[in-house]
Structures are given as C-alpha cells and as structure tokens.
C-alpha atoms as a PDB file:
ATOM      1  CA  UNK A   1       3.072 -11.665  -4.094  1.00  0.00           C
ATOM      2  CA  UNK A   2       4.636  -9.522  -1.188  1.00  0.00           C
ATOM      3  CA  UNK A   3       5.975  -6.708  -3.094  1.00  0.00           C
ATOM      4  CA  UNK A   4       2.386  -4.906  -2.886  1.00  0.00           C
ATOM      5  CA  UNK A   5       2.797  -4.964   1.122  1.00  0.00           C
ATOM      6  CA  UNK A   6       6.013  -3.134   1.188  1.00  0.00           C
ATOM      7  CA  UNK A   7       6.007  -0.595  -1.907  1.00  0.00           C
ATOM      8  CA  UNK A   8       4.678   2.136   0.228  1.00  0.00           C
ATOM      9  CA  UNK A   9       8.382   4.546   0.180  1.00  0.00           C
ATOM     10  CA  UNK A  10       5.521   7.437  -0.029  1.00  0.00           C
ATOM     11  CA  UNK A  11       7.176   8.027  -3.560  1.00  0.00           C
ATOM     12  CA  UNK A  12       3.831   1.255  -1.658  1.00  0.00           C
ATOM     13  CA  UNK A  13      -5.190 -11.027  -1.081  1.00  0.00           C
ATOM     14  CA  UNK A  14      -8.790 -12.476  -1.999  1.00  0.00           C
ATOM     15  CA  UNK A  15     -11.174 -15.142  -2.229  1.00  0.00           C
ATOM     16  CA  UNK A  16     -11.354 -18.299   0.390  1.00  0.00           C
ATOM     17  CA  UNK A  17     -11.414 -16.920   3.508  1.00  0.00           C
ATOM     18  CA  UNK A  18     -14.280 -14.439   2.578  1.00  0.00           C
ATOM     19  CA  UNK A  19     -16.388 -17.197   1.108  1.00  0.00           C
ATOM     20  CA  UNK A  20     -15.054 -19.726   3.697  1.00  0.00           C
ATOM     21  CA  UNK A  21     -14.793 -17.597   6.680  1.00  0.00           C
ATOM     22  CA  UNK A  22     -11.895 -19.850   8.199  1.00  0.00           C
ATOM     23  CA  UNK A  23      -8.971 -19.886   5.564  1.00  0.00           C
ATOM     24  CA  UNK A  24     -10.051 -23.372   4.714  1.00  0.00           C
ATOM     25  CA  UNK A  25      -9.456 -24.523   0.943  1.00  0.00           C
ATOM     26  CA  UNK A  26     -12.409 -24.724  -1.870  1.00  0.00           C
ATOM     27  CA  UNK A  27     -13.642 -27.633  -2.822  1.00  0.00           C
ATOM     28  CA  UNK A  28     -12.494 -26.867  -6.292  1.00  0.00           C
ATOM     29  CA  UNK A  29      -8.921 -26.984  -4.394  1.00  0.00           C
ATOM     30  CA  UNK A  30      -9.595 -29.812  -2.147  1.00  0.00           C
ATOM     31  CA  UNK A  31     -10.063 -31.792  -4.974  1.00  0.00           C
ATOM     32  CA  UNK A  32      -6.506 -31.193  -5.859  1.00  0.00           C
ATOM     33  CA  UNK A  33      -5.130 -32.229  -2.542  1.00  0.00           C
ATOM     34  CA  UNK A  34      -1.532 -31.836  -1.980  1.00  0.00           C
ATOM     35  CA  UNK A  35      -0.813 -29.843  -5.034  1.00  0.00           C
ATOM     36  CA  UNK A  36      -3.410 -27.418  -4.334  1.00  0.00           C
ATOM     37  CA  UNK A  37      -1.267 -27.375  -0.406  1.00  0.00           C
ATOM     38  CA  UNK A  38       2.064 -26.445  -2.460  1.00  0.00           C
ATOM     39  CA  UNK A  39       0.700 -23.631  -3.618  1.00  0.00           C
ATOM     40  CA  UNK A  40      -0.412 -22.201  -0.094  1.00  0.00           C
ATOM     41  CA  UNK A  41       2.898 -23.535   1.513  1.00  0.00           C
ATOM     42  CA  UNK A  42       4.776 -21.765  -1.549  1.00  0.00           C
ATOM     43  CA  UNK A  43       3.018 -18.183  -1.253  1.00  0.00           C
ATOM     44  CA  UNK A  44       2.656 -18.239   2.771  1.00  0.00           C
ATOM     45  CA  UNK A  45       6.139 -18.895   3.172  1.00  0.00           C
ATOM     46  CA  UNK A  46       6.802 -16.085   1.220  1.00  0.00           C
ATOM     47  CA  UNK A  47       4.108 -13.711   2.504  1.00  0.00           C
ATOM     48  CA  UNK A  48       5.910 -14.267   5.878  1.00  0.00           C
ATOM     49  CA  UNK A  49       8.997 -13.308   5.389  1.00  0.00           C
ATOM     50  CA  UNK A  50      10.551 -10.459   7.838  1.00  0.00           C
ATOM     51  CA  UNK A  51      10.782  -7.768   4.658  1.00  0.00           C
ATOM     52  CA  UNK A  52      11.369  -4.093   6.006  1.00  0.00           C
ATOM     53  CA  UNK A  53      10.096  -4.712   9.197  1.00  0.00           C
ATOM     54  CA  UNK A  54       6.332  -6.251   7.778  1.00  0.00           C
ATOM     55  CA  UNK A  55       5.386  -9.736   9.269  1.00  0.00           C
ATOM     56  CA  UNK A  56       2.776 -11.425   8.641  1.00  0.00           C
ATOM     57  CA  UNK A  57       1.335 -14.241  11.853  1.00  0.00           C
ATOM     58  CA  UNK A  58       0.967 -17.772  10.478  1.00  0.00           C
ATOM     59  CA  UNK A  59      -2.758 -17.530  10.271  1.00  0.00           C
ATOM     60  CA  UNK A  60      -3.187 -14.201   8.217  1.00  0.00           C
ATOM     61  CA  UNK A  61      -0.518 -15.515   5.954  1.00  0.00           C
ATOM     62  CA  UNK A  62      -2.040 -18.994   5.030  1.00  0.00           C
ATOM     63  CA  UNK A  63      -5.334 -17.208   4.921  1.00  0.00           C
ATOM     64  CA  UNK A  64      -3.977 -14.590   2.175  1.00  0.00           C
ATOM     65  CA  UNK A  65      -2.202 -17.710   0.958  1.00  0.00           C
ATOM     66  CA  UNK A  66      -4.959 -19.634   0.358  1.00  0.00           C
ATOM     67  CA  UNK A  67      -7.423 -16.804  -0.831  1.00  0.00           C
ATOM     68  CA  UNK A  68      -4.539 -15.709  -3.557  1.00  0.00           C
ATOM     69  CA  UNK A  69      -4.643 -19.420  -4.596  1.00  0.00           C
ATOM     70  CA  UNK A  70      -8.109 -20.007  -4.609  1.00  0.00           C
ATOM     71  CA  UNK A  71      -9.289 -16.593  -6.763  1.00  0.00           C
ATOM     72  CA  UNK A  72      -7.578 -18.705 -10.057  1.00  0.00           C
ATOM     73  CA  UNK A  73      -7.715 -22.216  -9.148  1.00  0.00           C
ATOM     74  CA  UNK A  74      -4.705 -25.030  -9.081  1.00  0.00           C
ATOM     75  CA  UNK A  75      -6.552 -26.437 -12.672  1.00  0.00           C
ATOM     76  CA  UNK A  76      -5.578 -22.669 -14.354  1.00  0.00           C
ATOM     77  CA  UNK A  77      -2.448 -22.343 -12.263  1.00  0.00           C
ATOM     78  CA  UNK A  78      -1.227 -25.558 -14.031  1.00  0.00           C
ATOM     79  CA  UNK A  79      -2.849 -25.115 -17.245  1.00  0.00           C
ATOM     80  CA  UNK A  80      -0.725 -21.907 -17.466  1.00  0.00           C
ATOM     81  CA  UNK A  81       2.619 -23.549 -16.632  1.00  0.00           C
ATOM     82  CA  UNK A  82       2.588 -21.190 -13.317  1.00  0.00           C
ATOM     83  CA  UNK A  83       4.674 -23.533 -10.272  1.00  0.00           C
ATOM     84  CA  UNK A  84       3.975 -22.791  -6.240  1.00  0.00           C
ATOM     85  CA  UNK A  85       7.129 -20.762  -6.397  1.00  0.00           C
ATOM     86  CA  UNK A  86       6.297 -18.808  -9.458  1.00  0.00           C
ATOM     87  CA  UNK A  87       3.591 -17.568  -7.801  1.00  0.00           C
ATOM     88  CA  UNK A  88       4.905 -16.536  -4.680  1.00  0.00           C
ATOM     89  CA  UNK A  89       7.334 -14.709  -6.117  1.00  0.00           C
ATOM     90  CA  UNK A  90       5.492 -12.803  -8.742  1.00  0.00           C
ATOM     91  CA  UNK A  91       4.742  -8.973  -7.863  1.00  0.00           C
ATOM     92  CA  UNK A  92       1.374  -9.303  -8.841  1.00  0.00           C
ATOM     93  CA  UNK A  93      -0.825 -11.116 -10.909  1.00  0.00           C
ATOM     94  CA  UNK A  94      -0.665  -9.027 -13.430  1.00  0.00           C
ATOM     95  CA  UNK A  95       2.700 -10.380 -14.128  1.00  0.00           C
ATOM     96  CA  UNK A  96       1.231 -13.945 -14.553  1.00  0.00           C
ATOM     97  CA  UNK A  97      -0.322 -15.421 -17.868  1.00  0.00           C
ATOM     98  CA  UNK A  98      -3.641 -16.800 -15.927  1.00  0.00           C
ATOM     99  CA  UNK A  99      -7.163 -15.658 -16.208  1.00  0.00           C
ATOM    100  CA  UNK A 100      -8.931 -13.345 -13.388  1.00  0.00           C
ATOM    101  CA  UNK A 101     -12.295 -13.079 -12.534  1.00  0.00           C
ATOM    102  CA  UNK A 102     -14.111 -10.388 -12.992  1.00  0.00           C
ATOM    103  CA  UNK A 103     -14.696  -9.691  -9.641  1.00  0.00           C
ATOM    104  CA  UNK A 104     -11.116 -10.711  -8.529  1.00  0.00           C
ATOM    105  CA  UNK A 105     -10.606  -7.171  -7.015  1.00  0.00           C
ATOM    106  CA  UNK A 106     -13.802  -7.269  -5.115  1.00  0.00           C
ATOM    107  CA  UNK A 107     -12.675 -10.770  -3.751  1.00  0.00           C
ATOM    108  CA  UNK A 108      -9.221  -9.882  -2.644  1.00  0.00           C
ATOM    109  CA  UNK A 109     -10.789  -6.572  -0.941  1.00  0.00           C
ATOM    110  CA  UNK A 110     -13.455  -8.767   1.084  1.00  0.00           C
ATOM    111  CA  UNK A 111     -10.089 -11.469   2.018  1.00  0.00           C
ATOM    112  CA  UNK A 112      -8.417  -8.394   2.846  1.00  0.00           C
ATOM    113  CA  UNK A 113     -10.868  -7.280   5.579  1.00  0.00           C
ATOM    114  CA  UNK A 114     -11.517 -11.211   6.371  1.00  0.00           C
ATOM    115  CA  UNK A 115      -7.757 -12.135   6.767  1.00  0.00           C
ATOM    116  CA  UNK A 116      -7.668  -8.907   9.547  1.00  0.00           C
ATOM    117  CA  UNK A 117      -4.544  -7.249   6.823  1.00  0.00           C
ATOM    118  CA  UNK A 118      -6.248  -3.833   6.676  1.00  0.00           C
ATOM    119  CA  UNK A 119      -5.013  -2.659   9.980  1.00  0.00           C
ATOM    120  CA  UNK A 120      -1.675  -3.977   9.065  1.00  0.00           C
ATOM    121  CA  UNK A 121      -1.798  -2.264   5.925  1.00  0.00           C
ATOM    122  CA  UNK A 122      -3.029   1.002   7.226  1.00  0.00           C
ATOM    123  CA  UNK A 123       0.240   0.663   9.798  1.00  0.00           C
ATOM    124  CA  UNK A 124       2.641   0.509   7.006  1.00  0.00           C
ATOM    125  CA  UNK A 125       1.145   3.101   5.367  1.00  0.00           C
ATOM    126  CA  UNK A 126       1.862   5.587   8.512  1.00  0.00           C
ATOM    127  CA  UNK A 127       5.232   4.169   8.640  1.00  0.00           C
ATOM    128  CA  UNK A 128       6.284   5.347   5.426  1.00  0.00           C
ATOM    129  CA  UNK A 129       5.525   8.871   6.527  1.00  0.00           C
ATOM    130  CA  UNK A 130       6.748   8.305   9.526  1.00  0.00           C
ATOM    131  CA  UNK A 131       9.971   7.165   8.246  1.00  0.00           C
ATOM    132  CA  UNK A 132      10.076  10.020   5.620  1.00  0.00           C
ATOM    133  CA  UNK A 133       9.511  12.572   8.568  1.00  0.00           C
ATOM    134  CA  UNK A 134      12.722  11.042  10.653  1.00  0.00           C
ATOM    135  CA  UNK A 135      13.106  12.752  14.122  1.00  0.00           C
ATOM    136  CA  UNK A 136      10.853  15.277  13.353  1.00  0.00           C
ATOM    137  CA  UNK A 137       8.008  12.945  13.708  1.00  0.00           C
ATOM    138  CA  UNK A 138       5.508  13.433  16.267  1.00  0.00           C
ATOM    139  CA  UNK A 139       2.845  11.165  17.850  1.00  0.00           C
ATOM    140  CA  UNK A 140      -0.021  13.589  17.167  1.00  0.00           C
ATOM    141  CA  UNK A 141       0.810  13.523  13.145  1.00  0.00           C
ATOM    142  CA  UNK A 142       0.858   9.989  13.295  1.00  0.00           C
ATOM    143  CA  UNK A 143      -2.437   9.556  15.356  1.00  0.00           C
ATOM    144  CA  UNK A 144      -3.834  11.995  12.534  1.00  0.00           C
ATOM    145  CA  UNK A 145      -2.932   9.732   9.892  1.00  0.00           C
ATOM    146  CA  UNK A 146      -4.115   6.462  11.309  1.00  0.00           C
ATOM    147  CA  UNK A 147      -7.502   7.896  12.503  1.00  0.00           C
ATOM    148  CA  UNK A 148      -8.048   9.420   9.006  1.00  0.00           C
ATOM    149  CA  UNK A 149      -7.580   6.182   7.183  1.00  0.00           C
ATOM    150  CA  UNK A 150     -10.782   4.288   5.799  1.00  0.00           C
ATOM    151  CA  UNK A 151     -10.687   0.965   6.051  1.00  0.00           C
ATOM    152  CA  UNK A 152     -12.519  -0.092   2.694  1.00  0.00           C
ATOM    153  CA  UNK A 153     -10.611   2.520   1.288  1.00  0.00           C
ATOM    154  CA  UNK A 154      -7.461   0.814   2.256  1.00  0.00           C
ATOM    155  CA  UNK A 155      -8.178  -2.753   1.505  1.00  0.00           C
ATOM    156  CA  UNK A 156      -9.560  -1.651  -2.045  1.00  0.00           C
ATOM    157  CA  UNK A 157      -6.644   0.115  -3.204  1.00  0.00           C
ATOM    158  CA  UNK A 158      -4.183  -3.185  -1.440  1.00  0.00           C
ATOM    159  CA  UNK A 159      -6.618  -5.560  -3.791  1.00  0.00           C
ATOM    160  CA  UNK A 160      -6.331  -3.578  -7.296  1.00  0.00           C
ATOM    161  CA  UNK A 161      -2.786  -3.221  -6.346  1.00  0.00           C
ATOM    162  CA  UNK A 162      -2.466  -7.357  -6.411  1.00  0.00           C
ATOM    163  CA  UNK A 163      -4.707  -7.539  -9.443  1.00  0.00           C
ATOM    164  CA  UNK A 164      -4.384  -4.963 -11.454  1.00  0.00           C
ATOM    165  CA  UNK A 165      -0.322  -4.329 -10.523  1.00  0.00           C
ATOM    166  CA  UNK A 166      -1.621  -0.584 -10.066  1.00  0.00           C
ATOM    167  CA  UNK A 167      -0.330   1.286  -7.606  1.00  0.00           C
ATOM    168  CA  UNK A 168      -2.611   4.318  -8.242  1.00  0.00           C
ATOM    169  CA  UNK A 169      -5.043   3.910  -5.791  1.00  0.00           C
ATOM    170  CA  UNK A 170      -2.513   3.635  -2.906  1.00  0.00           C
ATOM    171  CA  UNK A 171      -0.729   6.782  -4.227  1.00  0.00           C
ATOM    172  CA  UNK A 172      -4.094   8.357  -4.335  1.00  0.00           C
ATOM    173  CA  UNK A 173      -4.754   7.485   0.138  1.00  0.00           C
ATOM    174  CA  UNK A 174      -1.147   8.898   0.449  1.00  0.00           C
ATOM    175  CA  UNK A 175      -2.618  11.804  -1.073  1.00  0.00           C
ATOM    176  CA  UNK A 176      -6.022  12.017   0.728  1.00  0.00           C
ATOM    177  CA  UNK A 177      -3.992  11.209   3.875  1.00  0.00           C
ATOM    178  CA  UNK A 178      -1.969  14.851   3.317  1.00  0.00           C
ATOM    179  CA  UNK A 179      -5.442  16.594   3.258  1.00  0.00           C
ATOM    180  CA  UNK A 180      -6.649  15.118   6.528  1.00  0.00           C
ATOM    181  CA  UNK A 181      -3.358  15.852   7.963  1.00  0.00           C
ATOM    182  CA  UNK A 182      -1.790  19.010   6.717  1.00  0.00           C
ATOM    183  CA  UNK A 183       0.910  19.665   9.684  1.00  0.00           C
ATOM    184  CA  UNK A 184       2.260  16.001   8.397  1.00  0.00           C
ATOM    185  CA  UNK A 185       2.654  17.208   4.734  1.00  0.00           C
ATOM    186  CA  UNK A 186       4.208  20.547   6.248  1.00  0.00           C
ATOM    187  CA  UNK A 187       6.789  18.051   8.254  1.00  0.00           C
ATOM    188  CA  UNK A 188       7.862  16.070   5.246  1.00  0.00           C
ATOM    189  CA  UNK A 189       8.108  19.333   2.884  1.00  0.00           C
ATOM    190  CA  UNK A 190      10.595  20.931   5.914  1.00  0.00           C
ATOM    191  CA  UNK A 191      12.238  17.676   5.970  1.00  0.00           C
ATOM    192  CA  UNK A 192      13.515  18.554   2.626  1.00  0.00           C
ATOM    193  CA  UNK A 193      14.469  21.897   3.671  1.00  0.00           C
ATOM    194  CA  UNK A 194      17.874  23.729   4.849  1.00  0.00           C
ATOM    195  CA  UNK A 195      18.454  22.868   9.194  1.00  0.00           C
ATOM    196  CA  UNK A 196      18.466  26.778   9.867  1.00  0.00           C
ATOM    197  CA  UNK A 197      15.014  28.243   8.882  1.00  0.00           C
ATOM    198  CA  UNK A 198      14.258  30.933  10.675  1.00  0.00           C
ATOM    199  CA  UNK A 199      10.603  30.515  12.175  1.00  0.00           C
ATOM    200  CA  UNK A 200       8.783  32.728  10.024  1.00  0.00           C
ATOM    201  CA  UNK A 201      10.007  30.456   6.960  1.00  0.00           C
ATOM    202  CA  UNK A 202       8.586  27.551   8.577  1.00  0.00           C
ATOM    203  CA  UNK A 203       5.538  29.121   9.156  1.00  0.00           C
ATOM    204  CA  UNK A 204       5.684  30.212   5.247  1.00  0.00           C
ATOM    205  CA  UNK A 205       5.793  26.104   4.260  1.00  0.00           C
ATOM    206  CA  UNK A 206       2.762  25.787   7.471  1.00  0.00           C
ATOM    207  CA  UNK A 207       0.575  28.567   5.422  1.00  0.00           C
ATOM    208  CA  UNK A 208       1.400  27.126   2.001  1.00  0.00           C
ATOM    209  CA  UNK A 209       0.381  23.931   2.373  1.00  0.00           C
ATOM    210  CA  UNK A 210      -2.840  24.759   4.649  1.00  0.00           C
ATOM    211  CA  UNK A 211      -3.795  27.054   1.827  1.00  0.00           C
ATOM    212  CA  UNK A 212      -3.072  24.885  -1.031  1.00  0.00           C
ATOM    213  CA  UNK A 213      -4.137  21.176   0.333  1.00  0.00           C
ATOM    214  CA  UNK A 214      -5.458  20.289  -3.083  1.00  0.00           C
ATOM    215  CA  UNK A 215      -1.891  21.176  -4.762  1.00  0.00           C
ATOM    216  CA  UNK A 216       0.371  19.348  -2.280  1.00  0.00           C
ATOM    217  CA  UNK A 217      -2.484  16.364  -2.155  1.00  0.00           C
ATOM    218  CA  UNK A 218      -2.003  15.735  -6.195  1.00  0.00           C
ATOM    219  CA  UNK A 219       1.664  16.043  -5.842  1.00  0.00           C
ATOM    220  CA  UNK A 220       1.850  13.224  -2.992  1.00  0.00           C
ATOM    221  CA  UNK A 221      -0.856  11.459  -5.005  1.00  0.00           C
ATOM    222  CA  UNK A 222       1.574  11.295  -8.214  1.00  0.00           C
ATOM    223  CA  UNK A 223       3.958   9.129  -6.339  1.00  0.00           C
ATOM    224  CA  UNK A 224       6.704  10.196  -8.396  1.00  0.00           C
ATOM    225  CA  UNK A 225       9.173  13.338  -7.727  1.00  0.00           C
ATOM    226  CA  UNK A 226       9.745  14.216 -11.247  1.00  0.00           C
ATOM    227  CA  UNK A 227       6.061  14.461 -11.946  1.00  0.00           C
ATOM    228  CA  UNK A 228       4.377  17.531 -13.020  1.00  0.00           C
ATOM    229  CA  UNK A 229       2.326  17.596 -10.129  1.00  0.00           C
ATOM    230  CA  UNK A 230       5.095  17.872  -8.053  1.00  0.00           C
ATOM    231  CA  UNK A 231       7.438  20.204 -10.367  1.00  0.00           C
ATOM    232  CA  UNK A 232       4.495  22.556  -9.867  1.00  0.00           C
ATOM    233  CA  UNK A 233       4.278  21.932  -6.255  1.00  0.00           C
ATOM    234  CA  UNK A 234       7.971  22.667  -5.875  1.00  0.00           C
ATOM    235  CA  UNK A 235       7.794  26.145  -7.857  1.00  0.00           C
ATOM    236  CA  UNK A 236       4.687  27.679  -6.031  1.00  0.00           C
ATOM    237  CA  UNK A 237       6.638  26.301  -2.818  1.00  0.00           C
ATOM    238  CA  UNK A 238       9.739  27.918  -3.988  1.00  0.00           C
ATOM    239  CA  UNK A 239       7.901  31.183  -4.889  1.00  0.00           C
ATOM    240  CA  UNK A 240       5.949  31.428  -1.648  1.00  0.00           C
ATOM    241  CA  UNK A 241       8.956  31.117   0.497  1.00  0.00           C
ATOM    242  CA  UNK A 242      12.232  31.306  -0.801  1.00  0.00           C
ATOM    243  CA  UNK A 243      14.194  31.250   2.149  1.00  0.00           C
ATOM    244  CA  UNK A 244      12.747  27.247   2.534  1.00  0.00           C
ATOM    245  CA  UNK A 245      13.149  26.531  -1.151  1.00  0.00           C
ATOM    246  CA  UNK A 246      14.864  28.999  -3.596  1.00  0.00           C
ATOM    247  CA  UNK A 247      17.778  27.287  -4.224  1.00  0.00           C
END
C-alpha cells in the first residue's frame, strides 16, 4: 500500500478517520479486536517506512492505516484469505480479491485530506520535478508548482490511484502542473539537451513550449516516453530548434 506514495518519477488512504475524525477504529472493527489491530500495525508499519526520502509521522500513518483497513472490513479481509501483511504489501487494492465500495474513492479522498497527506503528497509531487530538473532547479519554479497545485485535485487522483491502481489521474496534475508553470517544463526539456546551447537555442525550447502548452502538457500527462504524445512532442521540438534537439 506505499507504492502509490512514491511512483511519482514524472514518467508516481480512506474511510475511518473521515467518518471518525480521530483515526479511531469502526465499530464494525472494534468488534474484531486484536485482529482488526494486526491489520493497522501490519499496513502502518509499512506506510512508515523511510522509502526515497517519504516518511510518514506515527499519527498520519495509523490514521491511513486504519482508514485503508476500515473501507473493506477485517470480516471481508478474512473471508478473502487476505493476511495483515498481504495487505500492506499490496500496490493497491486493485491487486487484492476483496470487494470495494462504491464510494471507496470518495472515502480515501476525504481520509486523504483528514489524515493531513495532501500536503505531503503535493511535496513529492514537486520533488519529482525537482529531481528531474537537477542543478538547474530554481526556487521560483518550484514555488510555481506548489502554489499551482489543488488540493482536492491532489488527494482525488492519490485515492483512485489506491483503488483503482490507476495512475492516470496523477499523470494528468503532472501535466496540468507544466501549464501553470511553463519555465519548469522548459527546464526539464533543456535538461535533456546538449551542455553548450547557445542562448538563442534556449530561448527556441522557452518559445516552444510557451506557445505549445497544450502539446508539452499531453506529453507530460502520458507518463510514458515512448508514447505518441511525446514522439510528437519530440519532433515539433526537434523541428522548431534543431540545434537543442536534431540529433
């Protein structure tokens, strides 16, 4: 259940606490007493390990914990042959044989905003153009990209991630991000390009991508480098300015 928080390489929650309000257990749960506890010990322990530099605090961790246990119940969890460590280590639970609710997604987004993840969530985002852009980051791009965030946005794209196992709508912010910030789509695309462009090359990539924001926004959308949104991003880039891209 932590792969979700960590997929964003540019190229990557839910029920109790927002019915609850204080991470405490349902009574469908409580009823189930210490098994019901494995499976929050299980998936918290798991939510909080140090992965690529994302930590979760105790409390936001057994509050995710317990929401992710809580949106299918410890009777279904059993009934499907699903242990406390199966579920903390599954990607999502669309890998899992159990039942969801219909409005699973709409749970996980509320425990999302409840369990204070989104700013979190919206920080790793920025990270993973930050750490695309390298040294040629710059506090102003990265201000630009964590003002232009929404926060519902955010925690609904994190909570169909977990239940559907779709990473579309997360692909799709990266995208929306580029449009708000076009000087941090120019970085990345010049990250890619030769050290030695002259200035008027790199103000060739500048004047491509401020004139075609709805071009390089699909192709940072796709998540995927071979896809034909970004083929078609690379020839247009490569015709435009040659000296950045022809070869």
């Amino acid at each position: 259940m932590r792969r979700i928080l960590v997929i964003l390489a540019a190229g990557l929650l839910l029920g109790a606490c927002a019915d609850e309000g204080d991470g405490s257990l349902s009574t469908t749960d409580e009823d189930q007493g210490g098994e019901s506890e494995e499976y929050v010990t299980a998936v918290a322990a798991s939510l909080r390990e140090d992965e690529e530099g994302l930590t979760l605090d105790e409390g936001q961790a057994t509050c995710l914990a317990t929401g992710i246990v809580d949106l299918v119940g410890v009777d279904a969890l059993r009934q499907a042959g699903i242990t406390p460590q199966e579920l903390a280590d599954a990607e999502d639970f669309a890998d899992l044989d159990v039942e969801i609710p219909d409005d699973g997604t709409e749970r996980m987004t509320d425990t999302l905003v409840d369990c204070e993840l989104v700013e979190l969530l919206e920080g790793v985002m920025t990270d993973s153009f930050v750490e695309a852009l390298g040294t040629d980051a710059t506090p102003d791009a990265t201000a630009c990209l964590a003002d232009g965030m929404d926060d519902q946005a955010v925690a609904e794209a994190f909570a169909a991630g977990f239940v559907e196992g779709s990473e579309e709508q997360i692909a799709a912010l990266l995208g929306s991000s580029v449009v708000a910030c076009p000087e941090v789509a120019s970085q990345i695309l010049l990250s890619e390009a030769p050290d030695d462009l002259s200035p008027e090359a790199e103000a060739c990539v500048r004047d491509f991508v401020a004139a075609n924001l709805e071009l390089v926004s699909e192709a940072f959308a796709s998540g995927d480098g071979d896809s034909t949104e970004t083929q078609r991003l690379g020839v247009q880039l490569a015709t435009a300015c040659p000296e950045a891209f022809a070869g």
